[in-house]
C-alpha atoms as a PDB file:
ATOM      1  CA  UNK A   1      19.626  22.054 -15.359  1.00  0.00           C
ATOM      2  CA  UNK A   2      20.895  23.825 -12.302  1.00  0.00           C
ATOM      3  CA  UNK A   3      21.909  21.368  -9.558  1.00  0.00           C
ATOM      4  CA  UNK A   4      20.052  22.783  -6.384  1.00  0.00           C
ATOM      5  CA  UNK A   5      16.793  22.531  -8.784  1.00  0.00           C
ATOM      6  CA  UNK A   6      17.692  18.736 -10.008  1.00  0.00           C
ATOM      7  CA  UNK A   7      18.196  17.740  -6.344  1.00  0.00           C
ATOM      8  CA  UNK A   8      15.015  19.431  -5.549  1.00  0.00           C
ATOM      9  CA  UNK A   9      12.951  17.732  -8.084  1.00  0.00           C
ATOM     10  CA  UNK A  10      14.611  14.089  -7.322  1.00  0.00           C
ATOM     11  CA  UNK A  11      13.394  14.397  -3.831  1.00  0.00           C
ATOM     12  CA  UNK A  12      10.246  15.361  -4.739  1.00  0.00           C
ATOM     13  CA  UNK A  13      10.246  12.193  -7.003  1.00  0.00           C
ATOM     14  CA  UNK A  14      11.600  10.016  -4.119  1.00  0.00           C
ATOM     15  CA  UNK A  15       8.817  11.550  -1.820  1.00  0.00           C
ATOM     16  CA  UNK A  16       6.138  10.866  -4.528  1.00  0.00           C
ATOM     17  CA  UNK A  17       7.336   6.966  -4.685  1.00  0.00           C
ATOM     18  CA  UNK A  18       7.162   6.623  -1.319  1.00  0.00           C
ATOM     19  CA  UNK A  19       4.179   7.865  -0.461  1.00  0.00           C
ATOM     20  CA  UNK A  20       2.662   5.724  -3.842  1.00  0.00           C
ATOM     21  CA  UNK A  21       4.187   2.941  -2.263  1.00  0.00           C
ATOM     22  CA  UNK A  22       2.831   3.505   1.016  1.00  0.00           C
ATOM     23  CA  UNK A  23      -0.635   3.625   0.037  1.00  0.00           C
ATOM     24  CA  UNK A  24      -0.016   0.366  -2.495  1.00  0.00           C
ATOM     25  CA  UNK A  25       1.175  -1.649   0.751  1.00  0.00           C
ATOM     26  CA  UNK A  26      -1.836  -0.016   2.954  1.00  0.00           C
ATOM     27  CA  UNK A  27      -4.480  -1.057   0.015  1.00  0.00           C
ATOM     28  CA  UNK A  28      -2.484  -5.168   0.079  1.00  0.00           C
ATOM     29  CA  UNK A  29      -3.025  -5.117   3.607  1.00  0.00           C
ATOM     30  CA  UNK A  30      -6.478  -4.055   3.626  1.00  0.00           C
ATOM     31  CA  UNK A  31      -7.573  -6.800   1.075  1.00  0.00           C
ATOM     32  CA  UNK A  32      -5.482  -9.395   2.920  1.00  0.00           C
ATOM     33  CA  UNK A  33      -7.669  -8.708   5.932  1.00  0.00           C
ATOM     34  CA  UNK A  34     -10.434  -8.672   4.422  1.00  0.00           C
ATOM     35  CA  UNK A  35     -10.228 -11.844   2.401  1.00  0.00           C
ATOM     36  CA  UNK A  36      -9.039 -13.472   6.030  1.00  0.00           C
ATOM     37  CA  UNK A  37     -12.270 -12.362   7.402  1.00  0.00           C
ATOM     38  CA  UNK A  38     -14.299 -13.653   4.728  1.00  0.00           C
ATOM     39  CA  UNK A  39     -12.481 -16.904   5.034  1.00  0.00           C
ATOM     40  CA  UNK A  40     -12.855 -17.586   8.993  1.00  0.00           C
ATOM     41  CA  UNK A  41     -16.844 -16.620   8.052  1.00  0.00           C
ATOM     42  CA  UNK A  42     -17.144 -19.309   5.240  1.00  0.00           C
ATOM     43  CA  UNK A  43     -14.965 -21.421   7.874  1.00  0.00           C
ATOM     44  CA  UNK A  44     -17.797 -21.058  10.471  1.00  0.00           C
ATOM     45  CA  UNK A  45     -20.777 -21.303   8.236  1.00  0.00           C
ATOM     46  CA  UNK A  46     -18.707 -24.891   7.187  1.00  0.00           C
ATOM     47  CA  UNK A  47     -18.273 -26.084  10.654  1.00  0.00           C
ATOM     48  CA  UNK A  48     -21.921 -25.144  12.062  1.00  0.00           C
END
């Protein structure tokens, strides 16, 4: 394969990862806040 086109195609690859792995740690953090929420709620209904 031609080396312009390989380097082309590896930083679309690199560009793909990252923006996978963007949305992976977005999705984490999302659930983390949500399950902290949930918790200070059961923590209230507990302490009431």
């Amino acid at each position: 394969m031609n080396a312009e086109l390989e380097y082309s195609v590896m930083q679309y690859h690199a560009s793909e990862l990252r923006r996978a792995a963007a949305e992976h740690r977005r999705a984490n953090e999302a659930r983390r806040t949500s399950e902290r929420r949930h918790r200070s709620v059961f923590a209230r209904f507990l302490a009431s």
